[in-house]
PDB file of N, CA and C in Angstrom:
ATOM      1  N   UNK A   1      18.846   1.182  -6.295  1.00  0.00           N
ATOM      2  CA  UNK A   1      19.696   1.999  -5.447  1.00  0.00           C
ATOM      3  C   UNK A   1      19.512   1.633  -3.984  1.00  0.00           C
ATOM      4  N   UNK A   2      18.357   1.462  -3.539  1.00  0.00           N
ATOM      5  CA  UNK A   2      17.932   1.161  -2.099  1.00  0.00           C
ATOM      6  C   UNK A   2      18.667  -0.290  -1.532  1.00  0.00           C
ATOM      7  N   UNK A   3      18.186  -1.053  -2.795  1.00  0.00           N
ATOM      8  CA  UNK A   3      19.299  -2.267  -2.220  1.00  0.00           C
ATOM      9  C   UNK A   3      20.730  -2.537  -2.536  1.00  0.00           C
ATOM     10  N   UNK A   4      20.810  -2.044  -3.483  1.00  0.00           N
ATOM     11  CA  UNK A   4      22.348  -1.876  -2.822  1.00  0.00           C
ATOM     12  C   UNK A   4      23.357  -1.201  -2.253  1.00  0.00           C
ATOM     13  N   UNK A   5      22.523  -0.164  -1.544  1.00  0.00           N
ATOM     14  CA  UNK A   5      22.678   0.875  -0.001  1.00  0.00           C
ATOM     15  C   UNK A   5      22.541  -0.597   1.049  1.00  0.00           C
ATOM     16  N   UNK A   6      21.901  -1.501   1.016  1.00  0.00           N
ATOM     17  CA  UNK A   6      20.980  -2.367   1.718  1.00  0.00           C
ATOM     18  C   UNK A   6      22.256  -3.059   1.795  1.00  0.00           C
ATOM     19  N   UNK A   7      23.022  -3.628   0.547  1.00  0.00           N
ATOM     20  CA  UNK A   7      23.462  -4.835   0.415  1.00  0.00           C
ATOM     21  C   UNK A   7      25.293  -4.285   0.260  1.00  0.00           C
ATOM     22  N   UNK A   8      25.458  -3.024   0.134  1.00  0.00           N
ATOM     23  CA  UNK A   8      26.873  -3.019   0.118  1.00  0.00           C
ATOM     24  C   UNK A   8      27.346  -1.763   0.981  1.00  0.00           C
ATOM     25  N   UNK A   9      26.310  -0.841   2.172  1.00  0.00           N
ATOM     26  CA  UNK A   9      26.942  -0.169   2.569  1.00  0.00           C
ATOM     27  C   UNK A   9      27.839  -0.940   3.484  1.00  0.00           C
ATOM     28  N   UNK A  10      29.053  -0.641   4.014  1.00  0.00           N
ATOM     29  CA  UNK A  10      29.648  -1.024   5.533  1.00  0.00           C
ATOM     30  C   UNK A  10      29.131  -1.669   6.400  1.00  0.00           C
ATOM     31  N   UNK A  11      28.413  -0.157   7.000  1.00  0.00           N
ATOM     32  CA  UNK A  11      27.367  -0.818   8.273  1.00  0.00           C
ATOM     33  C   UNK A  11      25.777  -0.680   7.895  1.00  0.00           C
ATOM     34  N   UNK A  12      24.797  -1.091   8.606  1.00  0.00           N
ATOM     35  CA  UNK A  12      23.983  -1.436   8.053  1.00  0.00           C
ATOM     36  C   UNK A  12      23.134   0.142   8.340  1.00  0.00           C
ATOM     37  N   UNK A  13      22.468   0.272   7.416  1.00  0.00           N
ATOM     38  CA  UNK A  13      21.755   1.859   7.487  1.00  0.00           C
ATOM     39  C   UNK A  13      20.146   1.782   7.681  1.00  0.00           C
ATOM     40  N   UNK A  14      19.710   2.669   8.173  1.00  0.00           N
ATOM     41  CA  UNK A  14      18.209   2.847   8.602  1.00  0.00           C
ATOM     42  C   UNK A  14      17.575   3.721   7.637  1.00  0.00           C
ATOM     43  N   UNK A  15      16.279   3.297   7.431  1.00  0.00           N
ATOM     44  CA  UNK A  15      15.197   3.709   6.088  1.00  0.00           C
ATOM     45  C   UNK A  15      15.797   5.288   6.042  1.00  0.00           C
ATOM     46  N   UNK A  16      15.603   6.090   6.640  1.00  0.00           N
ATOM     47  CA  UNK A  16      16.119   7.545   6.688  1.00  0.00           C
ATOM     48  C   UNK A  16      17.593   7.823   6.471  1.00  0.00           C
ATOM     49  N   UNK A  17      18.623   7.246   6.984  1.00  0.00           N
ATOM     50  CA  UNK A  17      19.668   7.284   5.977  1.00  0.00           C
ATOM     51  C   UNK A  17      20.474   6.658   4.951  1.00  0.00           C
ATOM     52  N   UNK A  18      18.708   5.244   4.394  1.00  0.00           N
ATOM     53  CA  UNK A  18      19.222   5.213   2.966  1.00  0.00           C
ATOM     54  C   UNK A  18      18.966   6.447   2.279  1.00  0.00           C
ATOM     55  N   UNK A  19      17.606   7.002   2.557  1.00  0.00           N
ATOM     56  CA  UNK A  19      16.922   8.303   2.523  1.00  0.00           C
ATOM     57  C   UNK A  19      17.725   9.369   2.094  1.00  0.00           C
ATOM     58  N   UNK A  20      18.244   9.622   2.696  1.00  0.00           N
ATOM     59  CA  UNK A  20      19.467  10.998   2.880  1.00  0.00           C
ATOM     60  C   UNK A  20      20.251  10.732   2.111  1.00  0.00           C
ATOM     61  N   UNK A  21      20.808   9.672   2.501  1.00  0.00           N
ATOM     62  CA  UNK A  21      22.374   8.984   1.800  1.00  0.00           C
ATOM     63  C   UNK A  21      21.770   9.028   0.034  1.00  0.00           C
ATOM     64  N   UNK A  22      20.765   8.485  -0.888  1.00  0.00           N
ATOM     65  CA  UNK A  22      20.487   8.619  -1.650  1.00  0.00           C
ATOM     66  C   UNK A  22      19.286   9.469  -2.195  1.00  0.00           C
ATOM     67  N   UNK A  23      19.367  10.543  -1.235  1.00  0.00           N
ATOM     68  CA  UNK A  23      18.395  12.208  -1.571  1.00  0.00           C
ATOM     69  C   UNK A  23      17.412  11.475  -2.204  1.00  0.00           C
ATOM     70  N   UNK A  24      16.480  10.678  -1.877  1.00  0.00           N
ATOM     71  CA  UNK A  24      15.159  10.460  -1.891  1.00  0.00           C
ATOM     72  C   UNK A  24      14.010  10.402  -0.884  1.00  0.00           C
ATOM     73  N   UNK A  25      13.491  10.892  -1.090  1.00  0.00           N
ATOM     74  CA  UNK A  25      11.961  11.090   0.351  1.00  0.00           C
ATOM     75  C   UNK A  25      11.727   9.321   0.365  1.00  0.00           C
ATOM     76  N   UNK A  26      11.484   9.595   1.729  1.00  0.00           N
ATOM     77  CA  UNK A  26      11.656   8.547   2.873  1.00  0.00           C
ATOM     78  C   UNK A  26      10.427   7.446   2.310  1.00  0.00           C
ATOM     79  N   UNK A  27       9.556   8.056   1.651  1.00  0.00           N
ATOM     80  CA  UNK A  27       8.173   7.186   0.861  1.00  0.00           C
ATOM     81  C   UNK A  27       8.761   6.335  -0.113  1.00  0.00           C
ATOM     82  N   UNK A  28       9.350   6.747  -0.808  1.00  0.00           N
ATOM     83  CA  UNK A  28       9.680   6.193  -1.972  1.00  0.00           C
ATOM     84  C   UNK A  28      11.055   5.111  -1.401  1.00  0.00           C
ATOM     85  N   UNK A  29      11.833   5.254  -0.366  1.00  0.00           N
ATOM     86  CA  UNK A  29      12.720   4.416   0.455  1.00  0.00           C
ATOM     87  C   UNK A  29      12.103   3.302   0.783  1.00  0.00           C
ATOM     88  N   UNK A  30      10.128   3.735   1.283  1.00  0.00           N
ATOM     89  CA  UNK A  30       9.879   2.481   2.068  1.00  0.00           C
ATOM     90  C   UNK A  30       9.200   1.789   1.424  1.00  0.00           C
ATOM     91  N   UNK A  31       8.529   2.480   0.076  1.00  0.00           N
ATOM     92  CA  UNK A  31       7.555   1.368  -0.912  1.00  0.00           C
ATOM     93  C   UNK A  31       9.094   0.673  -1.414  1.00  0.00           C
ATOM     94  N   UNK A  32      10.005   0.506  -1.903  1.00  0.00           N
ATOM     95  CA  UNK A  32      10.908   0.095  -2.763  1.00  0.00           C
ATOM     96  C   UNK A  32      11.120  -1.102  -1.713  1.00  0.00           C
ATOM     97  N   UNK A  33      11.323  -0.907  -0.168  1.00  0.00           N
ATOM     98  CA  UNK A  33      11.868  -1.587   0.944  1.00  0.00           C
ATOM     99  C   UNK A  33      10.864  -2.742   0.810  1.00  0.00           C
ATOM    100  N   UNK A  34       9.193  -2.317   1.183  1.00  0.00           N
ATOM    101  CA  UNK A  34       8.121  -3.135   1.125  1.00  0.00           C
ATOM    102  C   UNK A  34       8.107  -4.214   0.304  1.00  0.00           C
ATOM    103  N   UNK A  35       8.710  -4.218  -0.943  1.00  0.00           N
ATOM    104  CA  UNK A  35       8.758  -5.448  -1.729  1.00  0.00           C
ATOM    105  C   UNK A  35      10.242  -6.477  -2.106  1.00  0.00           C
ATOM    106  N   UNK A  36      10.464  -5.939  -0.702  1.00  0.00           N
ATOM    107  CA  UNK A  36      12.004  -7.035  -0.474  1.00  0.00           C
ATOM    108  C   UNK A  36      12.373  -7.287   0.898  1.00  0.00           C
ATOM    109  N   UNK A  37      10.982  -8.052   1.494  1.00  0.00           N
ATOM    110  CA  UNK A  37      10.778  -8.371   2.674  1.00  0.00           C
ATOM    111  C   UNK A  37      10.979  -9.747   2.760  1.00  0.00           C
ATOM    112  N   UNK A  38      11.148 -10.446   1.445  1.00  0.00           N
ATOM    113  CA  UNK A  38      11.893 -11.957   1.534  1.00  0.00           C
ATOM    114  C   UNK A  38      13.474 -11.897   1.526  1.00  0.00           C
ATOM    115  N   UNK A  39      13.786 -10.887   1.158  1.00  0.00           N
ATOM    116  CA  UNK A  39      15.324 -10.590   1.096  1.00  0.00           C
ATOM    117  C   UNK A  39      16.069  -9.750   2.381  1.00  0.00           C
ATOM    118  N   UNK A  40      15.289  -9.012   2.683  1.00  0.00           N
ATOM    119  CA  UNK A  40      16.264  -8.026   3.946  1.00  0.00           C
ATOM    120  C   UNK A  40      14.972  -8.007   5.053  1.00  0.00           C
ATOM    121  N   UNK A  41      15.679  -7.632   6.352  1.00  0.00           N
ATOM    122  CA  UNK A  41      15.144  -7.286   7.423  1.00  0.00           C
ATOM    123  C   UNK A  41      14.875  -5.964   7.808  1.00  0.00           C
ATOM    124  N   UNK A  42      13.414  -5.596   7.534  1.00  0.00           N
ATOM    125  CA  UNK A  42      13.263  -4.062   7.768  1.00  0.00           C
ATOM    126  C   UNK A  42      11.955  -3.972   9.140  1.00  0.00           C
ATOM    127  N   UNK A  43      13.125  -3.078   9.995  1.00  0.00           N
ATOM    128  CA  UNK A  43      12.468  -2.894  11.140  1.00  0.00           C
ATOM    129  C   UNK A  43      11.223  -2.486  11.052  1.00  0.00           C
ATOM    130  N   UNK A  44       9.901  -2.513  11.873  1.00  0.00           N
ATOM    131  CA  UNK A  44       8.582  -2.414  12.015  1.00  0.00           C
ATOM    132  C   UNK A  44       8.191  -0.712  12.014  1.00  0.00           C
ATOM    133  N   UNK A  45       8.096   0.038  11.575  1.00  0.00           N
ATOM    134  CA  UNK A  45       7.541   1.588  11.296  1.00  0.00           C
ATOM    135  C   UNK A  45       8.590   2.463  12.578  1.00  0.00           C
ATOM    136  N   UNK A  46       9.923   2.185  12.792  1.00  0.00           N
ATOM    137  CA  UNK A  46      11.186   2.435  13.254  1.00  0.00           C
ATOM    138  C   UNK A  46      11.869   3.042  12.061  1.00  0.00           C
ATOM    139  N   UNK A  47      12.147   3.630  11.591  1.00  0.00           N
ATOM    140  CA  UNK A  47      13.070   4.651  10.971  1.00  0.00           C
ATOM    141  C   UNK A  47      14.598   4.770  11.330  1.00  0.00           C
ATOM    142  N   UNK A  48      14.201   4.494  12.622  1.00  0.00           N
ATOM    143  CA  UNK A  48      16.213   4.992  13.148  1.00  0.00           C
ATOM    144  C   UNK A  48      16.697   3.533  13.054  1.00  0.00           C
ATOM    145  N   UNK A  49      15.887   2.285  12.570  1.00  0.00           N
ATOM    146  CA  UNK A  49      16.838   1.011  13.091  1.00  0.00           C
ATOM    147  C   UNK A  49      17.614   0.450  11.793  1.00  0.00           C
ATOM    148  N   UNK A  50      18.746   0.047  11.649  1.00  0.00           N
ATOM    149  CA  UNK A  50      18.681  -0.104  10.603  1.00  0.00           C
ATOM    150  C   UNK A  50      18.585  -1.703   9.982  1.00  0.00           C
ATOM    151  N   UNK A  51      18.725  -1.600   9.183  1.00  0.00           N
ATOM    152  CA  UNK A  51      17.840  -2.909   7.432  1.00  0.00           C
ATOM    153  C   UNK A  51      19.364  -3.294   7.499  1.00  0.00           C
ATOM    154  N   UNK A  52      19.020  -4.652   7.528  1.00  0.00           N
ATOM    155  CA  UNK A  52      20.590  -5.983   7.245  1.00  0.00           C
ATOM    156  C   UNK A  52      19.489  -6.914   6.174  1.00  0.00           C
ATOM    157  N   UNK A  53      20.053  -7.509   5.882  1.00  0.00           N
ATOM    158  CA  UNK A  53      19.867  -9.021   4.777  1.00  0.00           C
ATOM    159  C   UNK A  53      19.429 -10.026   5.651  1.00  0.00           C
ATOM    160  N   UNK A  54      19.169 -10.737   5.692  1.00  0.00           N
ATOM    161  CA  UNK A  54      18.415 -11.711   6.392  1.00  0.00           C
ATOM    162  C   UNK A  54      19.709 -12.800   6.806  1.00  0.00           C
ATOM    163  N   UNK A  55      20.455 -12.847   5.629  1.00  0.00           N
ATOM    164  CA  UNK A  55      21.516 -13.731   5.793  1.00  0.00           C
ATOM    165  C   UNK A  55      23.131 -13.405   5.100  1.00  0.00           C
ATOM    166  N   UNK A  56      23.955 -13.526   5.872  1.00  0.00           N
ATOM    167  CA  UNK A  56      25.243 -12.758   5.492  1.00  0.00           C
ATOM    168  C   UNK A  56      25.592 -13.322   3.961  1.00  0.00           C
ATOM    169  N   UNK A  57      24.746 -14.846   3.314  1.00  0.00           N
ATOM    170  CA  UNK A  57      25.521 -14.928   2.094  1.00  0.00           C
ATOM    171  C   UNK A  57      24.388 -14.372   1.057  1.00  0.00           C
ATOM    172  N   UNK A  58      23.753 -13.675   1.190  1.00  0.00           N
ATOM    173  CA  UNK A  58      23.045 -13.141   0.243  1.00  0.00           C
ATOM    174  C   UNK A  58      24.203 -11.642  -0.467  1.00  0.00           C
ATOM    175  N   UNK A  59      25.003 -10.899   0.158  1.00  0.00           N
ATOM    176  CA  UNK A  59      25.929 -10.179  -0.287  1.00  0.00           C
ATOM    177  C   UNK A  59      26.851 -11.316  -1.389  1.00  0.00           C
ATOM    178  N   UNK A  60      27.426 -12.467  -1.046  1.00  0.00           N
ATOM    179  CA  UNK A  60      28.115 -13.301  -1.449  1.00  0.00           C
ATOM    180  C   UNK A  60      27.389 -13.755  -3.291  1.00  0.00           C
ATOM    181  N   UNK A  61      26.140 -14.018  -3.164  1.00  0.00           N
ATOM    182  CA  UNK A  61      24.955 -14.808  -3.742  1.00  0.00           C
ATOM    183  C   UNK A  61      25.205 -13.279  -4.749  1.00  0.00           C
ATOM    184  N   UNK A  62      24.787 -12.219  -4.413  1.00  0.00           N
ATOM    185  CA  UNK A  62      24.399 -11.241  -4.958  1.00  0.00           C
ATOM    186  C   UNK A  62      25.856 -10.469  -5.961  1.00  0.00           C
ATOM    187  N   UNK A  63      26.991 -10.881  -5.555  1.00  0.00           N
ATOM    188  CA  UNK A  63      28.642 -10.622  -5.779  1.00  0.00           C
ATOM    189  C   UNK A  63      28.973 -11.383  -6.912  1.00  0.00           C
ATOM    190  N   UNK A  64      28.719 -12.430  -6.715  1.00  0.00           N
ATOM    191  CA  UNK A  64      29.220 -13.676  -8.067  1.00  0.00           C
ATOM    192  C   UNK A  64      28.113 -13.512  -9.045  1.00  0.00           C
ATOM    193  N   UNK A  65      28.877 -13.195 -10.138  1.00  0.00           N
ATOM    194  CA  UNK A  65      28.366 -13.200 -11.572  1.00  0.00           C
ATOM    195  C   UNK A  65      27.740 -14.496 -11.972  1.00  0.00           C
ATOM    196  N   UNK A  66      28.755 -15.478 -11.791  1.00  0.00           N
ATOM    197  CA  UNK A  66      28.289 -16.856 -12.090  1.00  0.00           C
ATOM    198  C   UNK A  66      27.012 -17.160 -11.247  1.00  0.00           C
ATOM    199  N   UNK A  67      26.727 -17.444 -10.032  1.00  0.00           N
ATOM    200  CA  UNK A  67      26.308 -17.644  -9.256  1.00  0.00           C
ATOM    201  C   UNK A  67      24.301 -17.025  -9.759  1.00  0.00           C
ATOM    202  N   UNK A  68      24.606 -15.800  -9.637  1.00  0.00           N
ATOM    203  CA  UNK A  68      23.427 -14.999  -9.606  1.00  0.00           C
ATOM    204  C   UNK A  68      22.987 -14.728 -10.747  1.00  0.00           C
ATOM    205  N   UNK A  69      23.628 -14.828 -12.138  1.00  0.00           N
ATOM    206  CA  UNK A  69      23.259 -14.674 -13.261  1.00  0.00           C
ATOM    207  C   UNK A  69      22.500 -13.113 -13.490  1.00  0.00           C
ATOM    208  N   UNK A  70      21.435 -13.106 -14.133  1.00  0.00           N
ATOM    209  CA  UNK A  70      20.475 -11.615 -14.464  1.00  0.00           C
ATOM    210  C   UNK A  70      20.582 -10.715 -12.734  1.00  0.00           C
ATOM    211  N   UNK A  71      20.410 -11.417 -11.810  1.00  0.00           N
ATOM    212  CA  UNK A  71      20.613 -10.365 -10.743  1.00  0.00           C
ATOM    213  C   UNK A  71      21.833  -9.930  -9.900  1.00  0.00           C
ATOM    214  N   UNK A  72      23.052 -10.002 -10.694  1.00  0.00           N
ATOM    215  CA  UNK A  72      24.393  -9.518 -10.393  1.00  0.00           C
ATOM    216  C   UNK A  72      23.918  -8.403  -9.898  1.00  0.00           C
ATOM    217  N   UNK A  73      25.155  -8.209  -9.041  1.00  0.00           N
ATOM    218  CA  UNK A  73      25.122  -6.924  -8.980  1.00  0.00           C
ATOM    219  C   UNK A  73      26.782  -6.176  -8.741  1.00  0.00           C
ATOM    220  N   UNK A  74      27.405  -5.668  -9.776  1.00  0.00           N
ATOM    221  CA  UNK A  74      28.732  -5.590 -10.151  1.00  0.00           C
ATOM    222  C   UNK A  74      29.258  -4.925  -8.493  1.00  0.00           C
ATOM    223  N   UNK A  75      29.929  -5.363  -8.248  1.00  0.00           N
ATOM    224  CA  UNK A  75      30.611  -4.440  -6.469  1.00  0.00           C
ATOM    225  C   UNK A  75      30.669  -2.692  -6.677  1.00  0.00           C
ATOM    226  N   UNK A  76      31.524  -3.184  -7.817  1.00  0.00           N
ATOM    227  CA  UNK A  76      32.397  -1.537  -8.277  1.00  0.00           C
ATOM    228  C   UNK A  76      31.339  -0.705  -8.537  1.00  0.00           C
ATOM    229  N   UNK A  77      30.478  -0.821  -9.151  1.00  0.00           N
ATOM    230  CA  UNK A  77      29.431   0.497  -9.616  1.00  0.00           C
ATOM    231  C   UNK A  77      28.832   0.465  -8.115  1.00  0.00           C
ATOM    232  N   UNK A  78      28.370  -0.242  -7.333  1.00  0.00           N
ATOM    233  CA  UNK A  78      27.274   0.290  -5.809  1.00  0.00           C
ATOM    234  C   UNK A  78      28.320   1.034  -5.315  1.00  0.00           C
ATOM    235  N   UNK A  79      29.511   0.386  -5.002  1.00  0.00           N
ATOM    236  CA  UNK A  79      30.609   1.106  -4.048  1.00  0.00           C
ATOM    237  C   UNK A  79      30.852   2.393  -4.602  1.00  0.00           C
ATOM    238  N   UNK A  80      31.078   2.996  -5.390  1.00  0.00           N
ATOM    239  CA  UNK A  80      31.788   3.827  -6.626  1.00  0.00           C
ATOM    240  C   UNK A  80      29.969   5.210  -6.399  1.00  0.00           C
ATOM    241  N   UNK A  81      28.725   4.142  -6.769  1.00  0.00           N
ATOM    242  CA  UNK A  81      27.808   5.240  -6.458  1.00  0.00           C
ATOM    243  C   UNK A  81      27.627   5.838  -5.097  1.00  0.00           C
ATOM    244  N   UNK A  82      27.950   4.791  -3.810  1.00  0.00           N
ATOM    245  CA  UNK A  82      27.934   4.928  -2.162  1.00  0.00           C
ATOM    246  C   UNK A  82      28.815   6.420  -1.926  1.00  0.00           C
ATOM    247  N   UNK A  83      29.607   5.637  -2.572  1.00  0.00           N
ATOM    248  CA  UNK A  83      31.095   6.882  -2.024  1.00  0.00           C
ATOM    249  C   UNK A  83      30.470   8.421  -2.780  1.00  0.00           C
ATOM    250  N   UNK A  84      30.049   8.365  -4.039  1.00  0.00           N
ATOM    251  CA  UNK A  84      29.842   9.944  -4.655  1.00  0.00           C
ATOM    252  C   UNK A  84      28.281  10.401  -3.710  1.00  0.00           C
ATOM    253  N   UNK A  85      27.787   9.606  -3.674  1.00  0.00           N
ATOM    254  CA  UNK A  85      26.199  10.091  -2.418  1.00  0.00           C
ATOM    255  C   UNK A  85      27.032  10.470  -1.513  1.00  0.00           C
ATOM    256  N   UNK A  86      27.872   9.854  -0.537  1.00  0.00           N
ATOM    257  CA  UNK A  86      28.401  10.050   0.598  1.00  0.00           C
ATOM    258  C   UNK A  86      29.030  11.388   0.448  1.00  0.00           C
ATOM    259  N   UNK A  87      29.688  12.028  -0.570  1.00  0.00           N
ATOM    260  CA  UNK A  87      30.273  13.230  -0.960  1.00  0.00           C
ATOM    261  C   UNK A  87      29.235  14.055  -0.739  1.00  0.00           C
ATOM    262  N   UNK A  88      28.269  13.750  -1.961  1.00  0.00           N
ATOM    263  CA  UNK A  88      27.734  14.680  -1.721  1.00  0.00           C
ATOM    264  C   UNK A  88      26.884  15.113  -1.111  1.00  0.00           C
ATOM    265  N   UNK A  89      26.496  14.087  -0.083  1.00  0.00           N
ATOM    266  CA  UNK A  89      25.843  14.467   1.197  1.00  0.00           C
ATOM    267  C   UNK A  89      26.694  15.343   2.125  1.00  0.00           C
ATOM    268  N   UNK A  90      27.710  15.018   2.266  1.00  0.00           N
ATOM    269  CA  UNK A  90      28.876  15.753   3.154  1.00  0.00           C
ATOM    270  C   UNK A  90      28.908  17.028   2.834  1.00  0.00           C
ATOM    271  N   UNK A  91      28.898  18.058   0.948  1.00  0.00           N
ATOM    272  CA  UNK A  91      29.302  18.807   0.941  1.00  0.00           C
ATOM    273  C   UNK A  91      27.596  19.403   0.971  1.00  0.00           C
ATOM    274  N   UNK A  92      26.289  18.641   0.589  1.00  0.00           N
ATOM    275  CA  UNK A  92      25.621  19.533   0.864  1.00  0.00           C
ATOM    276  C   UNK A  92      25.074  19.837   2.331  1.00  0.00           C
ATOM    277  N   UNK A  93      25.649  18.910   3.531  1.00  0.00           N
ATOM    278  CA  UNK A  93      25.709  19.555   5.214  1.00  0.00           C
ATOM    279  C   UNK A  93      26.756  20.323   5.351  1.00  0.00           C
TER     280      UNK A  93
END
C-alpha cells in the first residue's frame, strides 16, 4: 500500500500523508519506507517532505506487465484503492 501511494499518487506525498491517506500510524509508514531506500527517496526524519522514486521510469518499469513480470503492479487497483482512501479520508474530516 505504501508504495503504491509512493508510486501512483499525483503528487508526491510525505510519510504522514501516506499515513493519513492510508489510516496507518506513521511507524508502520516508516519501517515499510526503510526497506525501499534503493527504490524511492525518503527525506531524512522530515515528515512534512514528501517521498518521489528516485527515477521517473521506475512508475513506467513498475506499469508494464511484460517488463516487470512478478512485481507488476496493475494501475487500476492502486488508483481505484487511492481514490476510496481519499473518500474516506474526506468523509472522516
Amino acid at each position: 500500500m505504501v508504495l503504491t501511494a509512493v508510486t501512483y499518487a499525483h503528487n508526491p506525498l510525505s510519510k504522514a500523508a501516506i499515513s493519513a491517506l492510508m489510516q496507518m500510524p506513521i511507524e508502520y509508514t516508516e519501517a515499510t519506507l526503510s526497506s525501499l531506500h534503493s527504490l524511492i527517496c525518503i527525506p531524512s526524519q522530515d515528515t512534512g517532505m514528501p517521498i518521489s522514486t528516485f527515477h521517473a521510469l521506475f512508475h513506467d518499469f513498475i506499469s508494464n506487465q511484460i517488463v516487470s513480470s512478478k512485481y507488476y503492479l496493475d494501475p487500476c487497483v492502486p488508483h481505484k484503492h487511492l481514490a476510496l482512501q481519499c473518500l474516506l479520508l474526506m468523509e472522516k474530516e
